[in-house]
Protein backbone atom coordinates (compact mmCIF):
# COMPACT_ATOMS: atom_id res chain seq x y z
CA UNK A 1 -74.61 34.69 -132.73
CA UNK A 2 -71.03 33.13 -132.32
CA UNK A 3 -67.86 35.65 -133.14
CA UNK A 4 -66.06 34.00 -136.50
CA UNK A 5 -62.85 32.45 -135.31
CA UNK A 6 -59.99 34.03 -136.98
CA UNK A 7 -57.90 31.80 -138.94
CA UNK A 8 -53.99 31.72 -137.93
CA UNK A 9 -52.12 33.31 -140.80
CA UNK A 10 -49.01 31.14 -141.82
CA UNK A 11 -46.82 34.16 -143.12
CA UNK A 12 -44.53 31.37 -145.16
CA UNK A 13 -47.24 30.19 -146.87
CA UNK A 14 -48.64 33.97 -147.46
CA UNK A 15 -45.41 34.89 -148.93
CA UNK A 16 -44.79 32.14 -151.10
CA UNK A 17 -48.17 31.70 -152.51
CA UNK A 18 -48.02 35.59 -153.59
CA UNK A 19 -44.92 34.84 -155.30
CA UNK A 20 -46.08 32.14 -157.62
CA UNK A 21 -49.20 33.82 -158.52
CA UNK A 22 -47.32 37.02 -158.95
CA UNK A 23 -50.03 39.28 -157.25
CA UNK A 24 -49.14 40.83 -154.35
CA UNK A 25 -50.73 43.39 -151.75
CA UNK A 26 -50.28 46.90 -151.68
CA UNK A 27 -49.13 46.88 -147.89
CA UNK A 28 -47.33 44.23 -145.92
CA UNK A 29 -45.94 44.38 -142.22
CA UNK A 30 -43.89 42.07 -141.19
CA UNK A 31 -42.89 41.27 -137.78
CA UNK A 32 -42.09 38.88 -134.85
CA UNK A 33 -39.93 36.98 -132.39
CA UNK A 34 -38.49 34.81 -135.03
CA UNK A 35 -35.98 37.58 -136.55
CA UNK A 36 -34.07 35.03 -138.91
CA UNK A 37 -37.76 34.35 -140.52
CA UNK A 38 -38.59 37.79 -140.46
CA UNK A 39 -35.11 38.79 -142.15
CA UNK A 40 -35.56 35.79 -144.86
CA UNK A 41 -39.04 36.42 -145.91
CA UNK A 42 -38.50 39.96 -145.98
CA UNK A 43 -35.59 39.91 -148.76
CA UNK A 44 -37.69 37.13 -150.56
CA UNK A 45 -40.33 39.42 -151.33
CA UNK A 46 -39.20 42.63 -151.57
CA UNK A 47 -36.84 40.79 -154.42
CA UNK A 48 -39.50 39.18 -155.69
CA UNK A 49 -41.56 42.63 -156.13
CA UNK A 50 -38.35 44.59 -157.27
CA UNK A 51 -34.65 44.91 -157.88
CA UNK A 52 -33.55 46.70 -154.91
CA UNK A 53 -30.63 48.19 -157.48
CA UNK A 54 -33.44 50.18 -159.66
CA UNK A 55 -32.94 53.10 -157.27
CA UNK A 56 -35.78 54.89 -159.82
CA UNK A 57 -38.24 52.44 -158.35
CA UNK A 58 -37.42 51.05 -155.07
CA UNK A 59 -36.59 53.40 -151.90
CA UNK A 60 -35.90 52.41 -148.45
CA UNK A 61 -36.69 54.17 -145.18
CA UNK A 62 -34.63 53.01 -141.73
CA UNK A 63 -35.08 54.17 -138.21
CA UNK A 64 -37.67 56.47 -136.30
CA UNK A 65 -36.41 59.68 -138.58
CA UNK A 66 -38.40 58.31 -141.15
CA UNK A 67 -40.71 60.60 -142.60
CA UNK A 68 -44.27 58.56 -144.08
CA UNK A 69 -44.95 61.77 -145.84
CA UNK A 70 -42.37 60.53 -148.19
CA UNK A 71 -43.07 57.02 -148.34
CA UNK A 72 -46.45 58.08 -149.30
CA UNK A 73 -45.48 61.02 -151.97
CA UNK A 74 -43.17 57.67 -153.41
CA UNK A 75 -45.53 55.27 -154.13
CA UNK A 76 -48.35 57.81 -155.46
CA UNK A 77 -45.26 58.48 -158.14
CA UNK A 78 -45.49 56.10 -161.23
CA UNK A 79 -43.20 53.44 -161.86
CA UNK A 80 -40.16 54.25 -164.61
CA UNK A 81 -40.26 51.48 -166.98
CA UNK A 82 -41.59 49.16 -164.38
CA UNK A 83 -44.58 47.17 -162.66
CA UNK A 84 -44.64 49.38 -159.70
CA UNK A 85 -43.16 51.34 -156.90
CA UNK A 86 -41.68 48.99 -153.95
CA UNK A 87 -40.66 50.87 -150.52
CA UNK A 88 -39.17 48.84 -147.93
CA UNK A 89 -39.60 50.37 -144.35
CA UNK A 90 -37.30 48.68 -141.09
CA UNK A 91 -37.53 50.12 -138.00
CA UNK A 92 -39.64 52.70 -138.51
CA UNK A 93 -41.59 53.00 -135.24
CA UNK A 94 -44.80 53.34 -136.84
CA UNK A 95 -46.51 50.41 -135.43
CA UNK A 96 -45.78 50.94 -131.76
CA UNK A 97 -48.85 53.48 -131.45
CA UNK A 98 -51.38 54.90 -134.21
CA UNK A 99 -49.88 57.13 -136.78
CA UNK A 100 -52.75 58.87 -138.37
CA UNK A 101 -51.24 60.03 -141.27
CA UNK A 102 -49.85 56.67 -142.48
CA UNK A 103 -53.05 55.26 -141.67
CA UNK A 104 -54.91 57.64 -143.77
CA UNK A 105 -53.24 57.17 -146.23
CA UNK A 106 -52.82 53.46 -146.54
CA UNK A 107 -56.36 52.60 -148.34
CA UNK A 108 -55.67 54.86 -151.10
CA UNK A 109 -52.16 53.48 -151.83
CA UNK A 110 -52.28 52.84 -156.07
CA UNK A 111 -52.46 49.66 -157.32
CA UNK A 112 -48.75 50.48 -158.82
CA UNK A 113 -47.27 50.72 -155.58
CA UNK A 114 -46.10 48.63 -152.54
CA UNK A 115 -45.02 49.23 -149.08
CA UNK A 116 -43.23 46.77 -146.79
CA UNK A 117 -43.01 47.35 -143.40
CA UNK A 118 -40.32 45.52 -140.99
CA UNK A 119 -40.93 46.43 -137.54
CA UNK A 120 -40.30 45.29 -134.18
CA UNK A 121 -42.75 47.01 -131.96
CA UNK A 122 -45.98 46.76 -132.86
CA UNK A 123 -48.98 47.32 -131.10
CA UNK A 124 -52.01 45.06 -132.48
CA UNK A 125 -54.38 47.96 -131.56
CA UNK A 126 -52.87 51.04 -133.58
CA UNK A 127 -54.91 52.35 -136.09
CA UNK A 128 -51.52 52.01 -138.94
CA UNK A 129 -51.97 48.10 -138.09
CA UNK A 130 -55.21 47.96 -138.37
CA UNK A 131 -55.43 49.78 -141.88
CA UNK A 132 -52.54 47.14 -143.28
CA UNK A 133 -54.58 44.35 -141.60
CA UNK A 134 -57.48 45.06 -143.59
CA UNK A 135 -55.67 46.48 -146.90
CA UNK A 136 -52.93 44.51 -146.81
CA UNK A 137 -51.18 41.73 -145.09
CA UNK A 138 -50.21 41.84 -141.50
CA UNK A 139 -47.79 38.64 -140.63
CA UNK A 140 -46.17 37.63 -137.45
CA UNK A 141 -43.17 35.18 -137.15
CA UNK A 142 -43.23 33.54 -134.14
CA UNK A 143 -41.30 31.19 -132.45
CA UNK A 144 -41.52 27.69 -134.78
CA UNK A 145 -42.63 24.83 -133.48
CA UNK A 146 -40.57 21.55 -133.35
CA UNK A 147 -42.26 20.15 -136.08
CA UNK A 148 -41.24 23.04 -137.91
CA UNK A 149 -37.87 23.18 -136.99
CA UNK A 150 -37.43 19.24 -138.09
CA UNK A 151 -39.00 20.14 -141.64
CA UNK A 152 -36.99 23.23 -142.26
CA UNK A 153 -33.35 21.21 -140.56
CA UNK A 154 -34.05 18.50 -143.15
CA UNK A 155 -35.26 20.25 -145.88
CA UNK A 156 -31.70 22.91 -146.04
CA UNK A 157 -29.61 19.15 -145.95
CA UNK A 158 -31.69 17.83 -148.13
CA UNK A 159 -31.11 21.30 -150.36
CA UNK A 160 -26.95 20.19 -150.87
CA UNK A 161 -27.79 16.34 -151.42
CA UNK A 162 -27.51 14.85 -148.19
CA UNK A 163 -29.39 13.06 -145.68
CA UNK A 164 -29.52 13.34 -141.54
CA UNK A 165 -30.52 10.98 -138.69
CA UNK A 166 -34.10 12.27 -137.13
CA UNK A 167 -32.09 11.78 -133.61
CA UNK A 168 -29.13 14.27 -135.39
CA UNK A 169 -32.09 16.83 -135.98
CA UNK A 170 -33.76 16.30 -132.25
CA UNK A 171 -29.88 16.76 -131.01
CA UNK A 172 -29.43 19.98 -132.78
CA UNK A 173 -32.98 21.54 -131.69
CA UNK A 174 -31.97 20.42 -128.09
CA UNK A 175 -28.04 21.98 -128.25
CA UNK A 176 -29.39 25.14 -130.53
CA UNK A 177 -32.89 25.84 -128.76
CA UNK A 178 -35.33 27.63 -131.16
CA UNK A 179 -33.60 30.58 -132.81
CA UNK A 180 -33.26 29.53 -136.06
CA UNK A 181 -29.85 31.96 -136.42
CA UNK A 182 -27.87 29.33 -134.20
CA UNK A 183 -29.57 26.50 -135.80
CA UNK A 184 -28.70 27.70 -139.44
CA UNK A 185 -25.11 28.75 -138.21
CA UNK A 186 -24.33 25.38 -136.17
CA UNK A 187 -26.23 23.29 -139.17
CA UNK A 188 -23.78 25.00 -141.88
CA UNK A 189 -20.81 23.91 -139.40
CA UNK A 190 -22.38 20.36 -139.50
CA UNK A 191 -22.72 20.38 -143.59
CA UNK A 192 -19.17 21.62 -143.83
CA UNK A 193 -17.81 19.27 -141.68
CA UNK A 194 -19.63 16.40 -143.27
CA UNK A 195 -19.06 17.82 -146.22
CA UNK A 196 -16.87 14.06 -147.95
CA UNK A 197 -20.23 12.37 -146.50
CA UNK A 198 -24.04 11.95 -147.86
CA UNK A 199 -25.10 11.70 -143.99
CA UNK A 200 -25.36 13.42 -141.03
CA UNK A 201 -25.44 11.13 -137.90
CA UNK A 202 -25.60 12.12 -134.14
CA UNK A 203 -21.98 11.39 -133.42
CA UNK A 204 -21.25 14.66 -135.78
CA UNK A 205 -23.78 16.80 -133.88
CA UNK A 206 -21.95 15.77 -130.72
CA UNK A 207 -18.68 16.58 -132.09
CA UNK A 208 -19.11 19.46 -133.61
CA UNK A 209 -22.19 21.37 -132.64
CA UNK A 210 -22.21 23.65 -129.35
CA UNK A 211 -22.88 21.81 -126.62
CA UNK A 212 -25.97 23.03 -124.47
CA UNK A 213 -25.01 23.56 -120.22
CA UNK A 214 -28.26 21.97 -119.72
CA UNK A 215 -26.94 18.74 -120.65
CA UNK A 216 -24.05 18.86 -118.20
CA UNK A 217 -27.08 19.17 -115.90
CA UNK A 218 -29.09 16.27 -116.68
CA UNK A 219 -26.02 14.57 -116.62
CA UNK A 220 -25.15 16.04 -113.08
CA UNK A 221 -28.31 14.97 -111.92
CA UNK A 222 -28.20 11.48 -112.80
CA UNK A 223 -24.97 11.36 -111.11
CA UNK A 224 -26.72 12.81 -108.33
CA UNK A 225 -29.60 10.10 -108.54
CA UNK A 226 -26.99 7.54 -108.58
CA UNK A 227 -24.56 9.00 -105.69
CA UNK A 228 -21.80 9.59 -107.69
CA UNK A 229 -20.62 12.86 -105.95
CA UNK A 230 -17.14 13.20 -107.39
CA UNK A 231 -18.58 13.31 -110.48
CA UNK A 232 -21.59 15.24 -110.36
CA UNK A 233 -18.90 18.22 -109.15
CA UNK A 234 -16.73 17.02 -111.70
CA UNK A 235 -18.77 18.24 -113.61
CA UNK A 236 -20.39 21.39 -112.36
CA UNK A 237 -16.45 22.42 -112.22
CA UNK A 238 -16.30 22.15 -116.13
CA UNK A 239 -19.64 23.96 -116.22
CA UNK A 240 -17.45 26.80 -114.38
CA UNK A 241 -13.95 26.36 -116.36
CA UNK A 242 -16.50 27.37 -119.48
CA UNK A 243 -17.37 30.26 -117.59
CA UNK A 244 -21.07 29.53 -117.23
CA UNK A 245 -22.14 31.41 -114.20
CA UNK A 246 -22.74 29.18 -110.83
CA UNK A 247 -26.09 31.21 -110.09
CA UNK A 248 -26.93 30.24 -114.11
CA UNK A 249 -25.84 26.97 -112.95
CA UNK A 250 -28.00 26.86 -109.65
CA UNK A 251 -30.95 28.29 -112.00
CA UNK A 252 -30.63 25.30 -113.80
CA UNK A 253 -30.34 22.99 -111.72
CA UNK A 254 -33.35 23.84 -110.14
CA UNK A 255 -35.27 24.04 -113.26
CA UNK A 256 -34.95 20.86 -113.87
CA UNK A 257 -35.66 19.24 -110.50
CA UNK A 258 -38.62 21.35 -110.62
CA UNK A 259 -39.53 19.75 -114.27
CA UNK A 260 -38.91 16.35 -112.68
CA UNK A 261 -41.57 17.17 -110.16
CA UNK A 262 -43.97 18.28 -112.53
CA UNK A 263 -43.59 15.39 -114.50
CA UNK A 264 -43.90 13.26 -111.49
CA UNK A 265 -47.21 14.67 -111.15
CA UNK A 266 -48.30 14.25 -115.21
CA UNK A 267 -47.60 10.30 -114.49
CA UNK A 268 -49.61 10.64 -111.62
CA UNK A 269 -52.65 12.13 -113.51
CA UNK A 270 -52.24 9.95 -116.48
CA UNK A 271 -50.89 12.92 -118.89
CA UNK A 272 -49.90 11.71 -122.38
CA UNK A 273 -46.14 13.19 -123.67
CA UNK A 274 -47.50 15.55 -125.29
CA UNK A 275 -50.10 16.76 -122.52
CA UNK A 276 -46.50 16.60 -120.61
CA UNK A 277 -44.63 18.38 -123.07
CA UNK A 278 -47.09 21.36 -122.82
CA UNK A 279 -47.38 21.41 -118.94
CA UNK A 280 -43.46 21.43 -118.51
CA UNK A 281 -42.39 23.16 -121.09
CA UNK A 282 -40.11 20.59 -122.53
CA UNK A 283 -40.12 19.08 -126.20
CA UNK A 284 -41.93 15.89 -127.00
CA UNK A 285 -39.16 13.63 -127.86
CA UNK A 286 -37.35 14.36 -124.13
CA UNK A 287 -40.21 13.58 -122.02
CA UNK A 288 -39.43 9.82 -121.89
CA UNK A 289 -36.01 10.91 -120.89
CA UNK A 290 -37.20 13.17 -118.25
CA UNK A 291 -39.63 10.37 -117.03
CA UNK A 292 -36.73 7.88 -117.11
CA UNK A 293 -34.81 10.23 -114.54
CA UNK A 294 -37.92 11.08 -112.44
CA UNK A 295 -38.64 7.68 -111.75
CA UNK A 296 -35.24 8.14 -109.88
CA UNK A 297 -37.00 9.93 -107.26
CA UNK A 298 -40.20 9.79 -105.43
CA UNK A 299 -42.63 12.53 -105.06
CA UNK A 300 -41.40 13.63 -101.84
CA UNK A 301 -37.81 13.57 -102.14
CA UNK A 302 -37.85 15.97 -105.28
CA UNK A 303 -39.96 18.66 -103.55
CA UNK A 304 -37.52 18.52 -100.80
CA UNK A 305 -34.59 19.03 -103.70
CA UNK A 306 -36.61 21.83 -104.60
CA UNK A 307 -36.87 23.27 -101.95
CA UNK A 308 -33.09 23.16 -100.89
CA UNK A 309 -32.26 24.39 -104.32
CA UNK A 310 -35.34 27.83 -103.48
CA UNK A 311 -32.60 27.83 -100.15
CA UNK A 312 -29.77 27.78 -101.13
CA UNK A 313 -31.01 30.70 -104.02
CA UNK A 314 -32.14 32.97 -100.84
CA UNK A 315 -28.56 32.38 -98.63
CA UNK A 316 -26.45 33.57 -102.00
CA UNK A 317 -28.85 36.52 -102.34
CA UNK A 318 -29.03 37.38 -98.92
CA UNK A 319 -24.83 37.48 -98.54
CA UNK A 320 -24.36 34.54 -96.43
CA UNK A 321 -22.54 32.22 -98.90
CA UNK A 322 -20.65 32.67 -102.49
CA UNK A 323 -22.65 31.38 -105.55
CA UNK A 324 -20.05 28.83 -106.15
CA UNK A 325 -20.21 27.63 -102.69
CA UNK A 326 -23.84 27.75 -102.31
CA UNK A 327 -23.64 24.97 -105.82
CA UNK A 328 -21.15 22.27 -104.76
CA UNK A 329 -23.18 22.63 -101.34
CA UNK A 330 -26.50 21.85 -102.88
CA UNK A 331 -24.58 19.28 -104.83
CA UNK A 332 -22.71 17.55 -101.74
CA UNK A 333 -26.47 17.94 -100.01
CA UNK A 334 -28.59 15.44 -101.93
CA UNK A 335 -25.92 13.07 -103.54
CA UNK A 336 -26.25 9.71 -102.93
CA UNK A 337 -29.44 10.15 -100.32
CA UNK A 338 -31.79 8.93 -102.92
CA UNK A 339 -33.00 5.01 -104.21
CA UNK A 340 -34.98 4.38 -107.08
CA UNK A 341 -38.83 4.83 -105.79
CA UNK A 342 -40.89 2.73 -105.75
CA UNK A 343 -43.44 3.94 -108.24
């Protein structure tokens, strides 16, 4: 007989649909990459269960000092003119092996009680998360998806009355990356800024938002793929004057040749963008753009870039030339070599 497929928990959804129905677990551990998430949803239901003021009722245990004899002796008390007990754990340590006595103890927690665990080492095969697994809920915030990201980006505008373009929101994933902090930071610059406007348009993302090194070096590179030398190191020397390191630089560089030649090889195969998207690593949306740029380059001439760039890595490391050097070499070294291919 087939093992039952576990269903992926959305911890959002968890949360939030506890909320409105008002009933809630006894135990909840939360925990993840995504910390903003994790920080949100935490104060959303622990002020949901409590008011963290009510000092009577709610206690709250940080670091590895703390003591789940006490947590325990709390929540067995009964509430003062209240629904229940709420503690609020961070930190703890508890999760990153078995703690027996927590574990023990969890089943028998009352119904008047409940315990909320933030932690950010936790191993999946400890007895404590097992016991909240099964009496409780155990969530994990991971990294969101882009899909995800675009929702939650137009859902906050949408939250002070305004609007943004879908290429404004695929700008600001690109500059921000996937932690949510910088996104909700740099999209609070962008609402403030547009604040005498009821939309947000791409031109404001480009003038205001951080701007990401990686487009300086997709930039580079088509300068590169159309032999314009002077201003591919034009441009790696602004890359420097905002003190991005040259072996970050070289790193990059040679990331995204090396994305080019895997999406070289997804054409060749017949990969859709999305089949694409999850060989390379990149987002959806950019793969055309990628594609655009490989087709700058034949098969062969980008595993020879590739290679150069693996070369010019092993003569900074081994001491024979500066990292800043080694950079405007590699950049000197395959400008203006290369035609459109033929494919």
């Amino acid at each position: 007989m087939a093992a039952k497929k576990t269903e992926k928990k959305n911890p959002m959804t968890i949360i939030n649909s506890h909320i409105k129905a008002g009933e809630f677990k006894r135990v909840y551990l939360l925990f993840g990459d995504e910390t903003y998430l994790v920080q949100q949803y935490k104060d959303k239901l622990v002020n949901a269960l409590t008011d963290v003021e009510d000092t009577l009722n709610f206690s709250k245990f940080v670091g590895e000092e703390s003591d789940p004899a006490e947590m325990i002796s709390f929540c067995q008390t009964m509430p003062f003119f209240a629904d229940r007990r709420v503690v609020l754990v961070s930190g703890s340590g508890l999760f990153a092996k078995s703690n027996d006595y927590l574990a023990d103890n969890i089943p028998g927690l009352p119904d008047t009680a409940v315990m909320v665990f933030v932690e950010k080492d936790v191993d999946k095969r400890s007895r404590t998360y097992k016991a909240v697994d099964r009496y409780g809920e155990t969530l994990e915030f991971v990294t969101p998806d882009e899909r995800t990201l675009t929702i939650w980006i137009t859902a906050r505008v949408k939250a002070v009355s305004k609007e943004i373009e879908q290429s404004a929101v695929f700008k600001l994933i690109e500059n921000a990356g996937s932690d949510m902090n910088v996104i909700r930071n740099e999209l609070d610059k962008l609402i403030a800024y547009c604040m005498d406007v009821p939309r947000i348009t791409l031109k404001d993302v480009n003038e205001i938002c951080i701007s990401n090194p990686e487009d300086d070096v997709f930039q580079m590179i088509e300068c590169i793929a159309r032999g314009q030398k002077s201003k591919a190191i034009h441009l790696y020397h602004g890359l420097l004057d905002r003190k991005e390191p040259a072996l970050k630089i070289l790193f990059l560089i040679a990331r995204q040749f090396d994305i080019l030649l895997k999406i070289k090889l997804c054409v060749r195969e017949g990969k859709t963008d999305e089949q694409t998207a999850e060989i390379t690593g990149i987002r959806s949306w950019l793969v055309k753009k990628y594609r655009e740029q490989s087709d700058r380059y034949s098969y062969e001439q980008l595993r020879t870039i590739v290679d150069k760039c693996q070369e010019m890595d092993y003569k900074f490391k081994t001491g024979q030339i500066s990292d800043t050097i080694a950079v405007e070499l590699l950049i000197v070294e395959i400008s203006g070599g290369y035609k459109m291919s033929d494919m």
